[in-house]
PDB file of N, CA and C in Angstrom:
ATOM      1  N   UNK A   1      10.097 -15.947   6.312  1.00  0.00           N
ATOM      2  CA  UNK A   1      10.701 -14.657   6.153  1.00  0.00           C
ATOM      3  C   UNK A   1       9.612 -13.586   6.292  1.00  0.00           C
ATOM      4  N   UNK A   2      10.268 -12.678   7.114  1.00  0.00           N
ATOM      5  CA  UNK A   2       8.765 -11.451   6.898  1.00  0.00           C
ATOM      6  C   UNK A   2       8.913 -10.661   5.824  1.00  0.00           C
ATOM      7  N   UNK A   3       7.425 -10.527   5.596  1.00  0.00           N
ATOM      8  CA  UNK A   3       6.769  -9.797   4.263  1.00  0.00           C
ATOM      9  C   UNK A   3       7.630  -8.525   3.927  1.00  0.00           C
ATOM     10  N   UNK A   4       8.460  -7.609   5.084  1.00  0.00           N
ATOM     11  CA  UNK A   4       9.225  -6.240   4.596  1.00  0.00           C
ATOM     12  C   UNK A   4      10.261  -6.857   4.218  1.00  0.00           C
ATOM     13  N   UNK A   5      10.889  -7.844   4.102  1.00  0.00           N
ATOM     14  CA  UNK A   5      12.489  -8.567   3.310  1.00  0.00           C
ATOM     15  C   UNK A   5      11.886  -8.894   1.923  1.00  0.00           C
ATOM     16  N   UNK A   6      10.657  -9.273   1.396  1.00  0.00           N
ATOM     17  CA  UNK A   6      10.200  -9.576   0.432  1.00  0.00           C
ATOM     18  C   UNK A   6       9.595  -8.677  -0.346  1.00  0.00           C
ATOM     19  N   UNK A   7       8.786  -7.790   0.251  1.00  0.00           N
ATOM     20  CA  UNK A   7       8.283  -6.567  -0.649  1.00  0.00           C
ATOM     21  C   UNK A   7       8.252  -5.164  -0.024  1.00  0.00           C
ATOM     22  N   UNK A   8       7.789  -4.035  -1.104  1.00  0.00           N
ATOM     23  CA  UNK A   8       8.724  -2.899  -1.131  1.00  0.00           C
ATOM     24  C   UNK A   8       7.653  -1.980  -1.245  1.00  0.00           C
ATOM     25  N   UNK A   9       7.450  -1.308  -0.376  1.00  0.00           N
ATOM     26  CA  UNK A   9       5.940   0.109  -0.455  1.00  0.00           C
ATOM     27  C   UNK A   9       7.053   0.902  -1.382  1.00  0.00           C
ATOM     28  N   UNK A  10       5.917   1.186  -2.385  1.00  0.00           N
ATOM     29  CA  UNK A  10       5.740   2.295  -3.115  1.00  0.00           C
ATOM     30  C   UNK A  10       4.872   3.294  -3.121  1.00  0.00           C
ATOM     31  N   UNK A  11       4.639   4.428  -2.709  1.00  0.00           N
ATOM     32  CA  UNK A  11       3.858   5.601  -3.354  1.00  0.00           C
ATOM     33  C   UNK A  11       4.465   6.748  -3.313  1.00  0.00           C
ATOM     34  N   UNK A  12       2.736   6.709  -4.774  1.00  0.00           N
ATOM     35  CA  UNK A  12       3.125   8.145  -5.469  1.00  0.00           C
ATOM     36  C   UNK A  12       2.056   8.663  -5.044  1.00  0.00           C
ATOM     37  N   UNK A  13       2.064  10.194  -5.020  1.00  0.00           N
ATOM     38  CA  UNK A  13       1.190  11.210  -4.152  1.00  0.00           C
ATOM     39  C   UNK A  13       1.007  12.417  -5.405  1.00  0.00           C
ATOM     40  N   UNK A  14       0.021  12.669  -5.640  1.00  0.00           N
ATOM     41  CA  UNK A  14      -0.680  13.731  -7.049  1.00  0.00           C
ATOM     42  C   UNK A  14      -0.392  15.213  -6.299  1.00  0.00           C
ATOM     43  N   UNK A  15       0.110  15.091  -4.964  1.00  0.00           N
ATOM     44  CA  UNK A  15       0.602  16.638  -4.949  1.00  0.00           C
ATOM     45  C   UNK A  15       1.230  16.745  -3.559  1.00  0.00           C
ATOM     46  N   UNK A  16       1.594  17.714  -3.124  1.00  0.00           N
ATOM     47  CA  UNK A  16       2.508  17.581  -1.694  1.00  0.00           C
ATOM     48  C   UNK A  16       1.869  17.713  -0.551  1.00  0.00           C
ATOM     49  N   UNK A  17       1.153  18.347  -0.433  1.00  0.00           N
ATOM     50  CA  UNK A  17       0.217  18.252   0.888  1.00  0.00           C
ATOM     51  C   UNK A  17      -0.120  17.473   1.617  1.00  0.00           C
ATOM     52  N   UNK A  18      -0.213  17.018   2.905  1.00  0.00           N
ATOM     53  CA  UNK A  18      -0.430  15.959   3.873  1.00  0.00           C
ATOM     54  C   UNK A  18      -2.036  15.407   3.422  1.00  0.00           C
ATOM     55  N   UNK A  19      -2.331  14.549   3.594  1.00  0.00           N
ATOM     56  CA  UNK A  19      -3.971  13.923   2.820  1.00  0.00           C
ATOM     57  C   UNK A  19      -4.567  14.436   3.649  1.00  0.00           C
ATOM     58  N   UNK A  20      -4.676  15.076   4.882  1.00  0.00           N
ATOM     59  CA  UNK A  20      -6.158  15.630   5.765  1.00  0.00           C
ATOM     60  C   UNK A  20      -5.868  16.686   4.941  1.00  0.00           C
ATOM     61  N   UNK A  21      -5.264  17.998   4.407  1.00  0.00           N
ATOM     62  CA  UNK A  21      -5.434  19.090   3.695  1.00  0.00           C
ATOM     63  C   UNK A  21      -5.712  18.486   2.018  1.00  0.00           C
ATOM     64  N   UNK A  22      -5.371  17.398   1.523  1.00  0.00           N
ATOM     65  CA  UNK A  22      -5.474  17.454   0.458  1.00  0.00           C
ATOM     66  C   UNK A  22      -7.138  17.603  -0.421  1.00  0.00           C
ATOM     67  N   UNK A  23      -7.087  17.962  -1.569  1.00  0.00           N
ATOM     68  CA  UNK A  23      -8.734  18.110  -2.382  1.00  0.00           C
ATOM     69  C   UNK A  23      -9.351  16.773  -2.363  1.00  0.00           C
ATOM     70  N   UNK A  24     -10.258  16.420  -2.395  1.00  0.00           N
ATOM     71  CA  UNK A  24     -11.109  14.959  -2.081  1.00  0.00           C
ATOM     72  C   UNK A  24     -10.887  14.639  -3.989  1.00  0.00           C
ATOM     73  N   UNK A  25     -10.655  15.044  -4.829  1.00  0.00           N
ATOM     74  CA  UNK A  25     -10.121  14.916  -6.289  1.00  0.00           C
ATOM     75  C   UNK A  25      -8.942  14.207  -5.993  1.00  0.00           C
ATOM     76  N   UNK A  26      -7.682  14.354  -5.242  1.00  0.00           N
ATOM     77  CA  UNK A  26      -6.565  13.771  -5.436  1.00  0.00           C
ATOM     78  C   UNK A  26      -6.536  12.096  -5.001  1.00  0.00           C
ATOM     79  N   UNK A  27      -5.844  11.756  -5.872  1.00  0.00           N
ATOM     80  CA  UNK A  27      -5.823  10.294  -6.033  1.00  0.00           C
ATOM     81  C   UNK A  27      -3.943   9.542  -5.650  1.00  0.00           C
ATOM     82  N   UNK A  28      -3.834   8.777  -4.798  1.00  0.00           N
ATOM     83  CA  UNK A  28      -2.643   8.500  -4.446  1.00  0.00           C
ATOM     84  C   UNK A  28      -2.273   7.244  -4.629  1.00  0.00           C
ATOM     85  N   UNK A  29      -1.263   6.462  -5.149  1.00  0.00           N
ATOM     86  CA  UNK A  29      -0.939   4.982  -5.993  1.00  0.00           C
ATOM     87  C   UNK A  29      -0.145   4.244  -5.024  1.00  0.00           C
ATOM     88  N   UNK A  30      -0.558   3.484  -4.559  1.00  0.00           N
ATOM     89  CA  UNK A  30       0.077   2.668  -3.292  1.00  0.00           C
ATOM     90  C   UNK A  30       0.466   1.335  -4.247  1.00  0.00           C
ATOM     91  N   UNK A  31       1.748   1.076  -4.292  1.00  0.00           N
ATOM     92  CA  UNK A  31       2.108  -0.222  -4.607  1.00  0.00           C
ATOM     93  C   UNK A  31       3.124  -1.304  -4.330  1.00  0.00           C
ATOM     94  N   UNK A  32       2.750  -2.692  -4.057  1.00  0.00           N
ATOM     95  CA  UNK A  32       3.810  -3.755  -3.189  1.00  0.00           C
ATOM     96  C   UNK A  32       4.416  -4.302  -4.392  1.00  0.00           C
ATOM     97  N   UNK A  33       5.627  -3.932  -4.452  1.00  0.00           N
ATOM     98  CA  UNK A  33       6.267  -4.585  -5.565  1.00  0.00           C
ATOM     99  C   UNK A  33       7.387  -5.870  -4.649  1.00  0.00           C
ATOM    100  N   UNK A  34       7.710  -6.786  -5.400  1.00  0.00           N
ATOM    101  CA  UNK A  34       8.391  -7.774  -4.892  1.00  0.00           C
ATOM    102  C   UNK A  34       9.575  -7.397  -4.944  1.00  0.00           C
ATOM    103  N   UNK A  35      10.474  -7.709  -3.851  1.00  0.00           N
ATOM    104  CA  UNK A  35      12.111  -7.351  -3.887  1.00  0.00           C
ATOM    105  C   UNK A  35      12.468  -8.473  -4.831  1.00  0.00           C
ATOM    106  N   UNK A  36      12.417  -9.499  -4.851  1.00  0.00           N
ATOM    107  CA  UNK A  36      13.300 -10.426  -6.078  1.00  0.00           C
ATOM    108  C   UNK A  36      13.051 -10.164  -7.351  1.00  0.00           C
ATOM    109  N   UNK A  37      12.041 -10.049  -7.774  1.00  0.00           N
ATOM    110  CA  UNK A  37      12.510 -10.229  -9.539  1.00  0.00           C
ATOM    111  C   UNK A  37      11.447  -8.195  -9.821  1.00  0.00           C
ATOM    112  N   UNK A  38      11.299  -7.970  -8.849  1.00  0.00           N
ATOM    113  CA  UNK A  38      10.996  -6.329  -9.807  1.00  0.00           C
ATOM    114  C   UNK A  38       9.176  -5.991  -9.594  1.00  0.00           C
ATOM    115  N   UNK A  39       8.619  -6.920  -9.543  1.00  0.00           N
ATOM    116  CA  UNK A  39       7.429  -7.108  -9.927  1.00  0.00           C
ATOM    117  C   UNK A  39       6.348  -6.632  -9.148  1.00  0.00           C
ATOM    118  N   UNK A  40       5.549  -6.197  -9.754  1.00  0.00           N
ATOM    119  CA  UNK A  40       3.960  -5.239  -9.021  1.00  0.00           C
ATOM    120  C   UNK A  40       2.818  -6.340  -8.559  1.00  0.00           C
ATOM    121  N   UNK A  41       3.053  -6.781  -7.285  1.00  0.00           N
ATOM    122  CA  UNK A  41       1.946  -7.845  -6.876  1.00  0.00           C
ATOM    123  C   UNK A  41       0.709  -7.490  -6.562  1.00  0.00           C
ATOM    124  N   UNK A  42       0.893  -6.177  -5.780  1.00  0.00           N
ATOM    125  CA  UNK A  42      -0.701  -5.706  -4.792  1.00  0.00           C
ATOM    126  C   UNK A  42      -0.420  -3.812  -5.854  1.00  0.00           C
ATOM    127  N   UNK A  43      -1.756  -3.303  -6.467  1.00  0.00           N
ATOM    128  CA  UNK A  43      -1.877  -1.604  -6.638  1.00  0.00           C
ATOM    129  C   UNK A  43      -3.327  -1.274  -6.226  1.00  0.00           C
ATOM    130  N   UNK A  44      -3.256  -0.096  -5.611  1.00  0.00           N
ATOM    131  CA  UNK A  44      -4.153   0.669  -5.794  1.00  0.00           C
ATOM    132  C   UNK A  44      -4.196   2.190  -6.031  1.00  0.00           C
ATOM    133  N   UNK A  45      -5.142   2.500  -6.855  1.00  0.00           N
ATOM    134  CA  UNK A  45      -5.241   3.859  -6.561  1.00  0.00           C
ATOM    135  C   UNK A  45      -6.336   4.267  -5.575  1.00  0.00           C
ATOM    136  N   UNK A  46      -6.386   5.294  -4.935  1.00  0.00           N
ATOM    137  CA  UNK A  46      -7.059   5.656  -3.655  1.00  0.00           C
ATOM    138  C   UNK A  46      -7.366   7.147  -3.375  1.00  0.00           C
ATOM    139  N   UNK A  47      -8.495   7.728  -3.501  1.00  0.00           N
ATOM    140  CA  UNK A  47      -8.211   9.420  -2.780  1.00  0.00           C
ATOM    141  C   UNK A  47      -7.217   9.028  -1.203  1.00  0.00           C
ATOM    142  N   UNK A  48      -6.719  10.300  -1.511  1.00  0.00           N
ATOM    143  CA  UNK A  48      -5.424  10.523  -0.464  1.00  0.00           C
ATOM    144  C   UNK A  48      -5.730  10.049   1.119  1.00  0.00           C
ATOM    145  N   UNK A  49      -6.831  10.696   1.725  1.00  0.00           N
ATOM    146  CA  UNK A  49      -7.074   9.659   2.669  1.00  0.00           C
ATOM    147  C   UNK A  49      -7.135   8.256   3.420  1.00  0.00           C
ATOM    148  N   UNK A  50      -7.588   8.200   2.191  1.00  0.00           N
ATOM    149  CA  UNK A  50      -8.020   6.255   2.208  1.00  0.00           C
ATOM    150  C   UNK A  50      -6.705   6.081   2.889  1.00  0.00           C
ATOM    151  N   UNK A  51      -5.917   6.582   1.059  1.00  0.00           N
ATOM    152  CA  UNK A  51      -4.544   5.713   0.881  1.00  0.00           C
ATOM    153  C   UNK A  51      -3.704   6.093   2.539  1.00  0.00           C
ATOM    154  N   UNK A  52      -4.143   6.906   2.686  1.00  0.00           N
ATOM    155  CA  UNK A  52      -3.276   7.929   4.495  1.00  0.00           C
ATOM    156  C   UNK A  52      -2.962   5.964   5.038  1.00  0.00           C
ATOM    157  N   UNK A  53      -4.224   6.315   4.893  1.00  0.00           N
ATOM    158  CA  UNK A  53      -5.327   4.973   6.193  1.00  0.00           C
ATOM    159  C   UNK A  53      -4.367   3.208   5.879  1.00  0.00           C
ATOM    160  N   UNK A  54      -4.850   3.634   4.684  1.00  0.00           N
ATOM    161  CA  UNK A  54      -4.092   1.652   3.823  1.00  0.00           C
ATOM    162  C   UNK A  54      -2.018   1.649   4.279  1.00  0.00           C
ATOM    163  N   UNK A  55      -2.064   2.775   3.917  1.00  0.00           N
ATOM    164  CA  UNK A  55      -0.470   2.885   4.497  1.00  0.00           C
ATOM    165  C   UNK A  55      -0.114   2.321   5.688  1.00  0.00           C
ATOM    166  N   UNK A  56      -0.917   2.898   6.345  1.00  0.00           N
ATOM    167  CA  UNK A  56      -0.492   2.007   8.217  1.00  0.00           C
ATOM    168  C   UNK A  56      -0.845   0.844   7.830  1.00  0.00           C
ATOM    169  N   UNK A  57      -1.622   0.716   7.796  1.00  0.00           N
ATOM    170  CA  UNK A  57      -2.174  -0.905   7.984  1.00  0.00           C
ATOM    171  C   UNK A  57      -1.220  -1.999   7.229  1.00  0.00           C
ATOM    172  N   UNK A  58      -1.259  -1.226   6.135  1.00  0.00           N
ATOM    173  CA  UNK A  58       0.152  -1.916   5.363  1.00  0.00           C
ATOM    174  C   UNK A  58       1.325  -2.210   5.925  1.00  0.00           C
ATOM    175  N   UNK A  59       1.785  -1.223   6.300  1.00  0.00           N
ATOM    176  CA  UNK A  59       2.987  -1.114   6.952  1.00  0.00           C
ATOM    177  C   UNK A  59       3.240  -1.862   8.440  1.00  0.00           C
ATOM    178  N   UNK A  60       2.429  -1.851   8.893  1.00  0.00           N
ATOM    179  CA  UNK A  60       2.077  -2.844  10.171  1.00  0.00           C
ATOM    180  C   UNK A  60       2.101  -4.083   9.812  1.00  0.00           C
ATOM    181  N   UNK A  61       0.975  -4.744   8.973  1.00  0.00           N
ATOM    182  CA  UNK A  61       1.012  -6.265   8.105  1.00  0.00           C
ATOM    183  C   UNK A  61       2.333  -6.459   7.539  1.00  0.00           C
ATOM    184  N   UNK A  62       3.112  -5.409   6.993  1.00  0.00           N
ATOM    185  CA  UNK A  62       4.590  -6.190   6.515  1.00  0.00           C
ATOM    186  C   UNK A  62       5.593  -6.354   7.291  1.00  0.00           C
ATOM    187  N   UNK A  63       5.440  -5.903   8.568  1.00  0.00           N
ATOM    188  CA  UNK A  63       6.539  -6.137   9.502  1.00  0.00           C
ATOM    189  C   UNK A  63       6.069  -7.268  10.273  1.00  0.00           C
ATOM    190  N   UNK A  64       4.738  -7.238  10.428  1.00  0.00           N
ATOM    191  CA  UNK A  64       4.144  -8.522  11.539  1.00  0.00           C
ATOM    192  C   UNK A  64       4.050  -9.970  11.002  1.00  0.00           C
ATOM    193  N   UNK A  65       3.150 -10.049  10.156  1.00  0.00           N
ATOM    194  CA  UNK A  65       3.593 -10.995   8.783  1.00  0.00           C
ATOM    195  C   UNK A  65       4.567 -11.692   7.891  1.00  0.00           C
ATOM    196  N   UNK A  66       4.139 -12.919   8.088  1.00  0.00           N
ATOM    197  CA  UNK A  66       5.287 -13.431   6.866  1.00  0.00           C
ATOM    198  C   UNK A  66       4.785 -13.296   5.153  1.00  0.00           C
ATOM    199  N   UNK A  67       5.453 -13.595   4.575  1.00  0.00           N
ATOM    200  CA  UNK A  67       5.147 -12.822   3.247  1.00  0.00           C
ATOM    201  C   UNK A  67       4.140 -13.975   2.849  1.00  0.00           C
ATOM    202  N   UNK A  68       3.608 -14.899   2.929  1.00  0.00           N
ATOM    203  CA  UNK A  68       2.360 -15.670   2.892  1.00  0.00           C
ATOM    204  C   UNK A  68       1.600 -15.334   3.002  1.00  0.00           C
ATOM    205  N   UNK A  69       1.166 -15.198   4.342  1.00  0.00           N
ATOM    206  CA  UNK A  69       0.516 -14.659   5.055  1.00  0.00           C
ATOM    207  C   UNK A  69      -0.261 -13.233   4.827  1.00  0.00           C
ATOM    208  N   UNK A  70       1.158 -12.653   4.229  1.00  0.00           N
ATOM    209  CA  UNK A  70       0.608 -11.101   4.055  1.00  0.00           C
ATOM    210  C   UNK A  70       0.092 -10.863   2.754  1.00  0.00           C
ATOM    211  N   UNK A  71       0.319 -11.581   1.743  1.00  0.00           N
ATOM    212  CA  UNK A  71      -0.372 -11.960   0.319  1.00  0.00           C
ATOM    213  C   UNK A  71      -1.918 -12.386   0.635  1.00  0.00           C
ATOM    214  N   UNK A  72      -1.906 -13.596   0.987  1.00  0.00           N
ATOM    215  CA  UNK A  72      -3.239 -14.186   1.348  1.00  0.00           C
ATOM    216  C   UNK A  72      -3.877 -13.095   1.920  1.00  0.00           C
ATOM    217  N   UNK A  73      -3.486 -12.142   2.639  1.00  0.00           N
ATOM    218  CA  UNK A  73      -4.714 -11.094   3.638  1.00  0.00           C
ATOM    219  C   UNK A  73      -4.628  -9.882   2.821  1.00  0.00           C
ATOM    220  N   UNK A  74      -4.145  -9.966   1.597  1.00  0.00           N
ATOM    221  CA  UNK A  74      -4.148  -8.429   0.823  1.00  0.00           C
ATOM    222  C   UNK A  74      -4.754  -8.725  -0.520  1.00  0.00           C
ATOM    223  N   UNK A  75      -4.439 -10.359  -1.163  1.00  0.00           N
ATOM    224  CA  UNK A  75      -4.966 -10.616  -2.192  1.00  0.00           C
ATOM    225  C   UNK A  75      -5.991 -10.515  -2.470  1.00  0.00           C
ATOM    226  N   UNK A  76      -7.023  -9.772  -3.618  1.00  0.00           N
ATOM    227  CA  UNK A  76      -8.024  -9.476  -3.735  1.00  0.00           C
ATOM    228  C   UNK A  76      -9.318  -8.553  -2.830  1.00  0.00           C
ATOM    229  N   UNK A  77      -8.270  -8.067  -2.283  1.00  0.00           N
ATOM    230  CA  UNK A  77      -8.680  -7.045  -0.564  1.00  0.00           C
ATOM    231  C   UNK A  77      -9.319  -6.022  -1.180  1.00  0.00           C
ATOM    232  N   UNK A  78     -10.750  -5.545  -0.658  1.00  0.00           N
ATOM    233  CA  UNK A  78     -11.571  -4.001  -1.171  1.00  0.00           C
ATOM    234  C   UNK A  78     -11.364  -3.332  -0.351  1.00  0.00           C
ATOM    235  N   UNK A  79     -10.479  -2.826  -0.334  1.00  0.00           N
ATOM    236  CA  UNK A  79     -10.258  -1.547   0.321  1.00  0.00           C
ATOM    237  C   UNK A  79     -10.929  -0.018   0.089  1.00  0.00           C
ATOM    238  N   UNK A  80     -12.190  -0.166  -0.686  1.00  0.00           N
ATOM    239  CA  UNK A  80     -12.891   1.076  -1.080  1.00  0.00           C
ATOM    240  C   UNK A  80     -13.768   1.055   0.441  1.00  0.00           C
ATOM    241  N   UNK A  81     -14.026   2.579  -0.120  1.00  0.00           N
ATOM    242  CA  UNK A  81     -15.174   2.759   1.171  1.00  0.00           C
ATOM    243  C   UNK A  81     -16.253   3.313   1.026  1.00  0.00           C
TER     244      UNK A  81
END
């Protein structure tokens, strides 16, 4: 099954502005929660950029990916920079 039937992007954004205008202070909460039972598998928090950046990539890996697959390549992932 692919990874977007199984889990569910969440974010929250510390203010409205697109992340290239946003303050290098703002911090944005990206999180894969599981569609079956509710649950928060993958979080991060991120200045807004990053998170811009982790979004695609995310979003690409859950459509291309099976939900194995897409665990194993996110589990324990540093996404700092």
């Amino acid at each position: 099954m692919r990874a977007n039937r199984a889990y569910h992007l969440i974010v929250s954004r510390q203010g409205l502005e697109p992340a290239f205008l946003s303050s290098p202070e703002r911090l944005d909460r990206i999180e894969v929660v599981s569609i079956d039972d509710g649950e928060v598998v993958l979080y991060w928090d991120l200045p807004a950029k990053q998170a811009s950046r982790l979004l695609r990539t995310l979003r690409a890996d859950l459509a291309g990916l099976d939900e194995d697959e897409f665990i194993s390549r996110w589990e324990g992932a540093d996404v700092e920079e």
